[in-house]
C-alpha atoms as a PDB file:
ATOM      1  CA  UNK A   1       0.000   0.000   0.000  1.00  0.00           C
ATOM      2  CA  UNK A   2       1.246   3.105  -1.312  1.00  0.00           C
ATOM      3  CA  UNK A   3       1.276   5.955   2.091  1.00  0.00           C
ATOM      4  CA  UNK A   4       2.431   9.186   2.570  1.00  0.00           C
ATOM      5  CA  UNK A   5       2.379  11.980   5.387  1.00  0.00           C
ATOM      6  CA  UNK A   6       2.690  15.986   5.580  1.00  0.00           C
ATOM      7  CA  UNK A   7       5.336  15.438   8.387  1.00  0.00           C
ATOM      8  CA  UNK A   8       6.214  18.840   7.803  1.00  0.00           C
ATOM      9  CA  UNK A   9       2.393  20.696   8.442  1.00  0.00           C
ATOM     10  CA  UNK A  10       1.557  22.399  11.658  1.00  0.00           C
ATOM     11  CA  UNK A  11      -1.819  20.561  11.757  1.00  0.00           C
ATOM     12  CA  UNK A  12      -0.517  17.152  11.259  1.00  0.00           C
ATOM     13  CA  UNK A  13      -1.288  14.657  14.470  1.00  0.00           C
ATOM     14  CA  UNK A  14       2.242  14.193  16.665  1.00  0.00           C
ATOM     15  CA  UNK A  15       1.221  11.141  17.764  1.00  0.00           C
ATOM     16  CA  UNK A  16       0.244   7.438  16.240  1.00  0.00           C
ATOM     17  CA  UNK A  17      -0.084   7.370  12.213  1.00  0.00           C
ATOM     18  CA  UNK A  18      -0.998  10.666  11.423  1.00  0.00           C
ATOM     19  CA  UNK A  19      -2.849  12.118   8.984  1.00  0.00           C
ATOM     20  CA  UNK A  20      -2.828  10.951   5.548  1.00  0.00           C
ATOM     21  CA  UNK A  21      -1.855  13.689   2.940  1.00  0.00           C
ATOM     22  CA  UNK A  22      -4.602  13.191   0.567  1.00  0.00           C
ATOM     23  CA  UNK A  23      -6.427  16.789   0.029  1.00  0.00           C
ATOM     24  CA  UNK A  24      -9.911  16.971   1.311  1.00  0.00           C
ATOM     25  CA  UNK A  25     -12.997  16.302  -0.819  1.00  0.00           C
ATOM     26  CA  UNK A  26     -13.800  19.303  -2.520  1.00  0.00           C
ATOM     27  CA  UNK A  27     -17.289  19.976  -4.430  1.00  0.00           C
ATOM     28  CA  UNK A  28     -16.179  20.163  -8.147  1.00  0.00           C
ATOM     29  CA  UNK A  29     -12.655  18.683  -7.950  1.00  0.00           C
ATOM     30  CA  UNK A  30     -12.527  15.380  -6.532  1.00  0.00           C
ATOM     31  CA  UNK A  31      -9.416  13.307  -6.077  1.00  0.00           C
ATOM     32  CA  UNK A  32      -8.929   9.800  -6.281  1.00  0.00           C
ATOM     33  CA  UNK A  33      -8.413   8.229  -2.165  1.00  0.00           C
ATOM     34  CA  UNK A  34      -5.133   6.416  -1.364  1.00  0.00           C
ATOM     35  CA  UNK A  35      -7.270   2.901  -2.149  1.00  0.00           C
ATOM     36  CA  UNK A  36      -7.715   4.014  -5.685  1.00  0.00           C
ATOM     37  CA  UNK A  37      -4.576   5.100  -6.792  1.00  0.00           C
ATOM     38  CA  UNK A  38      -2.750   2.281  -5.151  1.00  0.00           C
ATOM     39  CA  UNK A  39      -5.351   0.160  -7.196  1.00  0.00           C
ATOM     40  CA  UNK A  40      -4.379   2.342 -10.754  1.00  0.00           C
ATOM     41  CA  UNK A  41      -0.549   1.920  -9.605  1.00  0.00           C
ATOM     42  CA  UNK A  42      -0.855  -1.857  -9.451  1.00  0.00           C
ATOM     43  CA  UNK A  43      -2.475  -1.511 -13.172  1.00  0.00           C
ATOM     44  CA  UNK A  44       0.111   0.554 -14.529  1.00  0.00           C
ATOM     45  CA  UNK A  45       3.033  -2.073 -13.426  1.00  0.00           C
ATOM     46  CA  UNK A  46       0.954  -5.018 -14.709  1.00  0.00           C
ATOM     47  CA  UNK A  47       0.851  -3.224 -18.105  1.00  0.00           C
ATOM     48  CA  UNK A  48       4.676  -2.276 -17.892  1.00  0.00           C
ATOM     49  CA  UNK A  49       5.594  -5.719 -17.057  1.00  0.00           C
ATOM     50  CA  UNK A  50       3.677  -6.819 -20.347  1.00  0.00           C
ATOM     51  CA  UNK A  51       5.480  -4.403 -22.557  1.00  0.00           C
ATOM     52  CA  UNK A  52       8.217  -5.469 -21.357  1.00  0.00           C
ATOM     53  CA  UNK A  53       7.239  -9.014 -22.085  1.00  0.00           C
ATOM     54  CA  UNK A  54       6.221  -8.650 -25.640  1.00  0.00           C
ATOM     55  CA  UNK A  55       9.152  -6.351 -26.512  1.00  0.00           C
ATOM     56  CA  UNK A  56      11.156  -9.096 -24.890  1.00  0.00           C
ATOM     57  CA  UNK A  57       9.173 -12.044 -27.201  1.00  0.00           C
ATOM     58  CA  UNK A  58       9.083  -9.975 -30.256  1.00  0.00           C
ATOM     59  CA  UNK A  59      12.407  -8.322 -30.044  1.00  0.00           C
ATOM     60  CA  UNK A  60      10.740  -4.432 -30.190  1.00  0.00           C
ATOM     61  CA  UNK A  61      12.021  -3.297 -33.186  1.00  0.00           C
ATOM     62  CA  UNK A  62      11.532  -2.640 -37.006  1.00  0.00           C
ATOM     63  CA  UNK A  63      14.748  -5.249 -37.016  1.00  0.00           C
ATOM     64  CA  UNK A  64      12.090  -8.364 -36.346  1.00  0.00           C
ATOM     65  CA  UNK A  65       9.236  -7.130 -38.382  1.00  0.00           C
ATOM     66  CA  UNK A  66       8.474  -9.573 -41.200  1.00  0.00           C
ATOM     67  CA  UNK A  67       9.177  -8.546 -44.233  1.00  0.00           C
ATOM     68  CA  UNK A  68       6.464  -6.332 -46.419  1.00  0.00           C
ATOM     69  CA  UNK A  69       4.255  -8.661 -48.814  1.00  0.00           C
ATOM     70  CA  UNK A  70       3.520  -6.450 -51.792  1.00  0.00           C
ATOM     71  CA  UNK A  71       7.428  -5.124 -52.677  1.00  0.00           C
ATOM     72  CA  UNK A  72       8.327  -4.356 -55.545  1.00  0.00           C
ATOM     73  CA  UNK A  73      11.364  -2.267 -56.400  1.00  0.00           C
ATOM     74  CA  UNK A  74      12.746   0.860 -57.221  1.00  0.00           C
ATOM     75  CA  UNK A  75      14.888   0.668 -60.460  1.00  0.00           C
ATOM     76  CA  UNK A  76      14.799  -2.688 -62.838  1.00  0.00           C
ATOM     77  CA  UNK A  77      17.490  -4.100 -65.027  1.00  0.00           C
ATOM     78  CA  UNK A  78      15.668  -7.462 -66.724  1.00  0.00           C
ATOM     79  CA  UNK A  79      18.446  -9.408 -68.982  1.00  0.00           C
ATOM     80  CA  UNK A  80      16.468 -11.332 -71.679  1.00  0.00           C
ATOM     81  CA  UNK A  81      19.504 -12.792 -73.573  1.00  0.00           C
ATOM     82  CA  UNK A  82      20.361 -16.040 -71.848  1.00  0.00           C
ATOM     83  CA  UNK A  83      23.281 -16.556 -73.568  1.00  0.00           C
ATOM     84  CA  UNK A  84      25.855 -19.425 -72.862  1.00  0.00           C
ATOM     85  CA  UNK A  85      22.103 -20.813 -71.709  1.00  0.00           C
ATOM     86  CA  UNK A  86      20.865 -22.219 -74.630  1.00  0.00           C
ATOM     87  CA  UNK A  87      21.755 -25.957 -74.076  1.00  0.00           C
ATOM     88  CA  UNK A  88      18.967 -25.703 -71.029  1.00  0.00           C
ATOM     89  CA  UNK A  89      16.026 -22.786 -72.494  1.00  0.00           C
ATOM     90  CA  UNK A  90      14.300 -26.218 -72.299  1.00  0.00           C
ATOM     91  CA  UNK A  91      13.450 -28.131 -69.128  1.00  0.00           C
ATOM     92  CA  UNK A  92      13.702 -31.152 -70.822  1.00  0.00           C
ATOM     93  CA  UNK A  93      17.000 -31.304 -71.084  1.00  0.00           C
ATOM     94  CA  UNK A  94      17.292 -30.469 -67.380  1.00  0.00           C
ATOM     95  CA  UNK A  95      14.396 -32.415 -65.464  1.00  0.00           C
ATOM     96  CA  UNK A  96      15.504 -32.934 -62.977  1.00  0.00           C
ATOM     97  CA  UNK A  97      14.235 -31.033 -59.368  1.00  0.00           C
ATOM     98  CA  UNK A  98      16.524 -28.422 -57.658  1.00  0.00           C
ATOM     99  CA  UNK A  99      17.561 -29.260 -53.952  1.00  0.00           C
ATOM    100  CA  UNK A 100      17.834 -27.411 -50.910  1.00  0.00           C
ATOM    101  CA  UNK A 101      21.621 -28.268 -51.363  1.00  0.00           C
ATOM    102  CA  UNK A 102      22.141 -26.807 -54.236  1.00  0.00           C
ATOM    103  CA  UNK A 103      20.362 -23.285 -54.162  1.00  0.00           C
ATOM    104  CA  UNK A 104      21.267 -22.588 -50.659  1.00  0.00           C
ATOM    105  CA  UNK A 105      25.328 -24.261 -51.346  1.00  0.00           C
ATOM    106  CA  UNK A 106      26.252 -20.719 -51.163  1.00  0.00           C
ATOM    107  CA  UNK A 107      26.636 -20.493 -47.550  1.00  0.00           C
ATOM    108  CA  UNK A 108      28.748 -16.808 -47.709  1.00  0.00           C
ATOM    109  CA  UNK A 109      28.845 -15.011 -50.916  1.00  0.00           C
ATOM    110  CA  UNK A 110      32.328 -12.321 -51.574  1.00  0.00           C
ATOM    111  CA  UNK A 111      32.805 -10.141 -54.382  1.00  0.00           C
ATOM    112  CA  UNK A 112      34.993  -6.636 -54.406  1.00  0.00           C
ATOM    113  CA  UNK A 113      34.441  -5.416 -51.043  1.00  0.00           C
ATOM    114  CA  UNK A 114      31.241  -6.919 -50.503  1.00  0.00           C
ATOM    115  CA  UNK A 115      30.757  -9.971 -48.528  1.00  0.00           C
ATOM    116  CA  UNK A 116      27.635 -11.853 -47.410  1.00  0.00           C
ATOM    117  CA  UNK A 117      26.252 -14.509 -45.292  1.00  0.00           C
ATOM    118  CA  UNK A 118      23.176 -16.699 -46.023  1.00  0.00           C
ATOM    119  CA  UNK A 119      20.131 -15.219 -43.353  1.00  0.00           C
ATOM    120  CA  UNK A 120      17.178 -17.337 -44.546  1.00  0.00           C
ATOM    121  CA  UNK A 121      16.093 -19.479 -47.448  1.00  0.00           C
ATOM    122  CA  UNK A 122      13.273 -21.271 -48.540  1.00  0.00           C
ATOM    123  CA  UNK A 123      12.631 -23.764 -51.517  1.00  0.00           C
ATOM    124  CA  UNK A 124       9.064 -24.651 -52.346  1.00  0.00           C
ATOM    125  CA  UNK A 125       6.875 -26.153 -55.473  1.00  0.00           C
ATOM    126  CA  UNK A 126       3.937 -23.317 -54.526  1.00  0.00           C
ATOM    127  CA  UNK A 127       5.203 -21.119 -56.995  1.00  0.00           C
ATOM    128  CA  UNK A 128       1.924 -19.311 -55.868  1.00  0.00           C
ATOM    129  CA  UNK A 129       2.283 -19.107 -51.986  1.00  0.00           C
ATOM    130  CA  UNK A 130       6.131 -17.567 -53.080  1.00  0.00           C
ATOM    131  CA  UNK A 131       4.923 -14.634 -55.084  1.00  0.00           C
ATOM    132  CA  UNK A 132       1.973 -11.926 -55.072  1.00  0.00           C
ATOM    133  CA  UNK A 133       0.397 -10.608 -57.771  1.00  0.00           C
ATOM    134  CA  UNK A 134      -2.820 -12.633 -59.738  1.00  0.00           C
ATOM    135  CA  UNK A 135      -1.100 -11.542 -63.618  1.00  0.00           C
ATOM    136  CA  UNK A 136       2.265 -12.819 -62.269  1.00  0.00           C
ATOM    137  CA  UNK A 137       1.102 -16.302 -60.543  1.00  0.00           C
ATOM    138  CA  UNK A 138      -1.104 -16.429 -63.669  1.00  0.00           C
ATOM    139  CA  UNK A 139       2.413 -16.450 -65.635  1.00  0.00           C
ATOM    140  CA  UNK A 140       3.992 -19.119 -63.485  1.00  0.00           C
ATOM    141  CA  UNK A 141       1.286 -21.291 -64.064  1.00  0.00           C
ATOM    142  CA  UNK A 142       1.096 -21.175 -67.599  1.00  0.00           C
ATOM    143  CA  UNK A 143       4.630 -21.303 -67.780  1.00  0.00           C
ATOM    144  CA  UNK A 144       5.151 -24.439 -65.343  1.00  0.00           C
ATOM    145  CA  UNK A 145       6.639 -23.095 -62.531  1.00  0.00           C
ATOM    146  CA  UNK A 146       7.751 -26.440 -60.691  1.00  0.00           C
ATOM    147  CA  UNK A 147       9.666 -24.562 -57.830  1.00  0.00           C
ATOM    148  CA  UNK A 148      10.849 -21.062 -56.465  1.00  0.00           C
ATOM    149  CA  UNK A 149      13.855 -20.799 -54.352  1.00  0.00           C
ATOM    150  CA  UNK A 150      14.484 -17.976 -52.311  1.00  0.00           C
ATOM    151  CA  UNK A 151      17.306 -16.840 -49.632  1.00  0.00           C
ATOM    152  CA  UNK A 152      18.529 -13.898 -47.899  1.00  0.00           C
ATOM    153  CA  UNK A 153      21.991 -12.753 -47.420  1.00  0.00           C
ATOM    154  CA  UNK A 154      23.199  -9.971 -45.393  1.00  0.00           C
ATOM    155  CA  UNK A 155      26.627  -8.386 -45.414  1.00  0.00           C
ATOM    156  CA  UNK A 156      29.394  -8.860 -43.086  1.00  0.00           C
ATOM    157  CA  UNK A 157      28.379  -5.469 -41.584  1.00  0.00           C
ATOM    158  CA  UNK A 158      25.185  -5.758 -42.008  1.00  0.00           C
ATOM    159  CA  UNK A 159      24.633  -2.350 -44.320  1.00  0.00           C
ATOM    160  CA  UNK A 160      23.168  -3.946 -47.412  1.00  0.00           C
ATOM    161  CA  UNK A 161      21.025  -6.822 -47.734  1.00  0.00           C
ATOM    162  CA  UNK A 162      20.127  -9.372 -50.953  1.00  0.00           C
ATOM    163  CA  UNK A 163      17.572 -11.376 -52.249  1.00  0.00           C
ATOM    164  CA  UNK A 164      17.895 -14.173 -54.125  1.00  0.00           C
ATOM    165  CA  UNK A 165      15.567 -16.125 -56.093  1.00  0.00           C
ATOM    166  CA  UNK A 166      15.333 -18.495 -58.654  1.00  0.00           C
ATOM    167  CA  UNK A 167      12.414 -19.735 -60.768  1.00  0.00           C
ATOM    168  CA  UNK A 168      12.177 -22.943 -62.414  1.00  0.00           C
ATOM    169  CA  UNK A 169      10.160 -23.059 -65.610  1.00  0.00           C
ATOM    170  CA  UNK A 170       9.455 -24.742 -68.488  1.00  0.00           C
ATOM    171  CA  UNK A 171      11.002 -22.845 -71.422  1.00  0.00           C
ATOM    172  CA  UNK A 172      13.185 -19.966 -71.617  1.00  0.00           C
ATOM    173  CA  UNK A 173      10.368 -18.504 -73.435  1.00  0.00           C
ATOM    174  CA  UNK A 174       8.111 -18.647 -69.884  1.00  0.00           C
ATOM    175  CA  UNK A 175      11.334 -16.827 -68.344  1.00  0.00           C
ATOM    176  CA  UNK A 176      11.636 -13.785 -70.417  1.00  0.00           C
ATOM    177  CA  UNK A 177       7.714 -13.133 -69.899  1.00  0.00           C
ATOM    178  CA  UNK A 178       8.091 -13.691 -66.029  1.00  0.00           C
ATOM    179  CA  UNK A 179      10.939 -10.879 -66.451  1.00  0.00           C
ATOM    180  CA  UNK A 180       8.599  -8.649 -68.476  1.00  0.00           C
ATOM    181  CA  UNK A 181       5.616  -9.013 -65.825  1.00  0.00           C
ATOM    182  CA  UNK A 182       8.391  -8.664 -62.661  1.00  0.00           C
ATOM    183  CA  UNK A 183       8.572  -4.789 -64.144  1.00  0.00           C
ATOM    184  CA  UNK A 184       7.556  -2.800 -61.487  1.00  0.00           C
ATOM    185  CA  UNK A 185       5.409  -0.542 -63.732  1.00  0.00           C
ATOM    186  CA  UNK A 186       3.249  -3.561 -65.293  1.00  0.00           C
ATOM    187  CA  UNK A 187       2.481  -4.066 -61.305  1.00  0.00           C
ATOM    188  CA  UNK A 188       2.016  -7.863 -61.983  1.00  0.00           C
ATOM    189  CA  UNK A 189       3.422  -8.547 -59.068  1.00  0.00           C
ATOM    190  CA  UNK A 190       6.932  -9.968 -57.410  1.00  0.00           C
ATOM    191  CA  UNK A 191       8.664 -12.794 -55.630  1.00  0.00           C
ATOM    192  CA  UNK A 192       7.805 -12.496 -51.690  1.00  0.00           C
ATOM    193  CA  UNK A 193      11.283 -11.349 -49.932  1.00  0.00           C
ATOM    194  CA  UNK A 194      12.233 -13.482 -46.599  1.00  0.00           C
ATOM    195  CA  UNK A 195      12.845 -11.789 -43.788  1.00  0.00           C
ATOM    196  CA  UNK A 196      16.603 -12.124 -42.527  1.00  0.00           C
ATOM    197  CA  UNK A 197      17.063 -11.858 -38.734  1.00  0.00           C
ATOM    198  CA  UNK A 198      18.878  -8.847 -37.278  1.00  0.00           C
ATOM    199  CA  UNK A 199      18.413  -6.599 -39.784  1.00  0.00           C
ATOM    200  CA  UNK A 200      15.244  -4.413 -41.150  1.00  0.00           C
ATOM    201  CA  UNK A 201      12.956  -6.106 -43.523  1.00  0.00           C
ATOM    202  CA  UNK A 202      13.191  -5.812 -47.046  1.00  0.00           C
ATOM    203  CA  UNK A 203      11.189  -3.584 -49.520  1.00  0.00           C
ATOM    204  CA  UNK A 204      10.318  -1.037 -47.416  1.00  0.00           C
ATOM    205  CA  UNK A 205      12.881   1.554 -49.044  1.00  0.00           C
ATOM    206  CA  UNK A 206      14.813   2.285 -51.802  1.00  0.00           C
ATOM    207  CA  UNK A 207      15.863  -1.168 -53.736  1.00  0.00           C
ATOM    208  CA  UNK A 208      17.860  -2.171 -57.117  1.00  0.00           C
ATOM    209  CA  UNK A 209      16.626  -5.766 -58.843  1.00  0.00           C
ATOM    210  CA  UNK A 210      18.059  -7.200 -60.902  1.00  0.00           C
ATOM    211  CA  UNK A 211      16.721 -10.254 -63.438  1.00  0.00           C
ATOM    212  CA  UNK A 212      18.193 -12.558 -65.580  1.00  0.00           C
ATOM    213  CA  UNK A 213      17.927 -15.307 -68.209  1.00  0.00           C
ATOM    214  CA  UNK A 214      19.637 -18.388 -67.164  1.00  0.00           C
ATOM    215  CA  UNK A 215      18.057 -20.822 -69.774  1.00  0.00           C
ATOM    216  CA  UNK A 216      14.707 -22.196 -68.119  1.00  0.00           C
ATOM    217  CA  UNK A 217      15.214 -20.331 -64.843  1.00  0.00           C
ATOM    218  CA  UNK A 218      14.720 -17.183 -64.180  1.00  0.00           C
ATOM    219  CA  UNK A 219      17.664 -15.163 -61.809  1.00  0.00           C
ATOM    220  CA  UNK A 220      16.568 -12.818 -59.517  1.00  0.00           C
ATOM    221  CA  UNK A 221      18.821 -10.584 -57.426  1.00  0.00           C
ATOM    222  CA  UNK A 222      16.996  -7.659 -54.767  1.00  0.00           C
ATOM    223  CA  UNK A 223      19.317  -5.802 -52.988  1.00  0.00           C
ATOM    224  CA  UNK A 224      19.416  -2.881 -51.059  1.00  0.00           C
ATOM    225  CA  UNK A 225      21.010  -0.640 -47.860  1.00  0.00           C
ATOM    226  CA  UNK A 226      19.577  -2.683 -44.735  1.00  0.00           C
ATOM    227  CA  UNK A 227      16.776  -0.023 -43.882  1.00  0.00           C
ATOM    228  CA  UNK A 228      15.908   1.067 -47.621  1.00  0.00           C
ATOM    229  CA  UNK A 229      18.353   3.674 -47.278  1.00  0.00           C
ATOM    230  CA  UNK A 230      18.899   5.675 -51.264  1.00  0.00           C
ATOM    231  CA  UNK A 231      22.479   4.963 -52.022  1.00  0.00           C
ATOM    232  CA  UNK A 232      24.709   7.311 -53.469  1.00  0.00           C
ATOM    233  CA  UNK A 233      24.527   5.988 -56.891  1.00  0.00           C
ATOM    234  CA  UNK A 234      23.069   2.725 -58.584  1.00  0.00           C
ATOM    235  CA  UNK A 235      27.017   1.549 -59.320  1.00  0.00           C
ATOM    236  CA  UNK A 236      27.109   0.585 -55.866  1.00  0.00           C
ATOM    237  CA  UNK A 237      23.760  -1.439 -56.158  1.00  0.00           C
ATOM    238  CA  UNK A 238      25.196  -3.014 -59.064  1.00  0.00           C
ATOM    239  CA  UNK A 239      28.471  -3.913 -57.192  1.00  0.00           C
ATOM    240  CA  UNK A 240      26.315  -5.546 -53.977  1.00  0.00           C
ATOM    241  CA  UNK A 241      24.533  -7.154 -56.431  1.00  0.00           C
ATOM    242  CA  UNK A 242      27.194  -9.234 -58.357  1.00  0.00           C
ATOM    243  CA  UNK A 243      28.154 -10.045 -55.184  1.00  0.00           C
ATOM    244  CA  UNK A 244      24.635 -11.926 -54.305  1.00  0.00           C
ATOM    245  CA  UNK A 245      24.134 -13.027 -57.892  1.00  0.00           C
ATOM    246  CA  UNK A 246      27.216 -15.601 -57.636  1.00  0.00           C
ATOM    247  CA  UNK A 247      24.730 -17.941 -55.359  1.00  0.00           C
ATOM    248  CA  UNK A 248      23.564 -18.718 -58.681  1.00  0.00           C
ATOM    249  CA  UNK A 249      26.816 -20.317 -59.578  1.00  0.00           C
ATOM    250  CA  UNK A 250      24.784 -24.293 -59.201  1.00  0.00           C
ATOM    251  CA  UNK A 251      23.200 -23.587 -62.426  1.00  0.00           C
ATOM    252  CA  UNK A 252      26.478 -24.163 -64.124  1.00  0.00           C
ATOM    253  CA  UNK A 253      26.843 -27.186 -62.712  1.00  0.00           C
ATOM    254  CA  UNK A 254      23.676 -28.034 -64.363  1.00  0.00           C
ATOM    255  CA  UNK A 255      24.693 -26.558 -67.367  1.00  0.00           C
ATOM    256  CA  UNK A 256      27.664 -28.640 -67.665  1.00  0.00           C
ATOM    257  CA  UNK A 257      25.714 -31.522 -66.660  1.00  0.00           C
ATOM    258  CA  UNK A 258      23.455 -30.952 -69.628  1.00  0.00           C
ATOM    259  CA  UNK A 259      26.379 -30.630 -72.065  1.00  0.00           C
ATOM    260  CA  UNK A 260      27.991 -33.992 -70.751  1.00  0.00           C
ATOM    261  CA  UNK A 261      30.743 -32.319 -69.039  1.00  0.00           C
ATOM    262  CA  UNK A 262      31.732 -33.121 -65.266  1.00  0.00           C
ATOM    263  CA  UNK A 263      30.350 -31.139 -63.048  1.00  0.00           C
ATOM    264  CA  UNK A 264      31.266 -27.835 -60.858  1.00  0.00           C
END
């Protein structure tokens, strides 16, 4: 119980417990009794202990929000050429499934003075569940989309952060309409980004993509300043996003594979 006492006032009692210093009931302007706002203090620390907890559970920050559904990204670069592809633009020659160990082999990523470590990945045949957008999942079905891979990598120190995706298709013609509809101004729609732990959630800023032919599959790279930060020029998108781009360094295997050479 929460007491106090005008020790200090003439009219305050000298003997036993004194006289509580609560003003007197006053028409007009009444103030809550001892009772009461012991009874509103005891509130008040039940609902800053459970701030506490759900800060403590949820992490209280932008850092652990999930990432935003509907991203899609600042500036574009599709590559339709698929060049040094051409032995795969088919699935057929390449049936068979990508693993979980070989899109997410990549387990740290270096190029120039960017480095990066895989955050989060995800491999799935619900090309649908992977993407937003009705004109875009539209595309993936008519296209066979078997299987979307996605992971997140975030830089040593944690200033930039990449997605990566790849989408398997049937044709290399089905990939160079998924890279017309992943325009951001045809608003079709756009691979969901994982969220990687410790760092802000992708999409929410400024962001560089960046798409590519690779015979039937279609290359993805988002990247960005962790936060959605605007760089100081596109070159150093394009730098962080060579960097992220090498996870796609299985598909040669694949390619080789397909041409009868050993492996990478």
């Amino acid at each position: 119980m929460i007491e106090a006492r005008d020790t200090g006032s003439p009219k305050a009692a000298r003997k036993g417990r004194g006289r509580d210093f609560w003003p007197d009931d006053r028409p007009g302007r009444r103030f809550p009794g001892p009772k009461l706002l012991f009874g509103a203090a005891a509130v008040l620390v039940a609902v800053a202990v459970a701030i506490v907890a759900v800060t403590m559970l949820t992490g209280g920050g932008k850092k652990d929000e999930a990432a935003p559904r509907n991203v899609l990204p600042t500036a574009y670069t599709p590559d339709y050429d698929g060049e040094g592809f051409r032995s795969i633009a088919a699935r057929s020659a390449d049936g068979r499934q990508i693993t979980e160990g070989e899109a997410f082999s990549a387990k740290s990523l270096k190029s120039g003075a960017y480095s990066f470590t895989l955050a989060a990945s995800d491999l799935t045949s619900d090309c649908k569940a992977a993407t937003w957008g009705a004109r875009l999942q539209g595309d993936l079905a008519k296209f066979g989309c078997t299987q979307i891979a996605r992971a997140a990598y975030v830089s040593a120190d944690k200033k930039h952060v990449g997605q990566f995706v790849v989408i398997n298709l049937v044709s290399e013609e089905g990939v160079k309409q998924i890279l017309r509809d992943l325009d951001p101004r045809t608003e079709a729609g756009w691979p969901v980004p994982l969220k990687a732990p410790g760092v802000p959630a992708s999409g929410a800023g400024f962001s560089a993509a960046y798409a590519k032919t690779y015979g039937h599959y279609a290359v993805i790279t988002l990247v960005e300043r962790a936060g959605g930060a605007r760089p100081g020029s596109l070159n150093e998108m394009i730098d962080v996003s060579l960097a992220v781009e090498n996870a796609a360094d299985f598909l040669y295997g694949r390619l080789n594979l397909a041409a009868g050479k050993p492996g990478r």
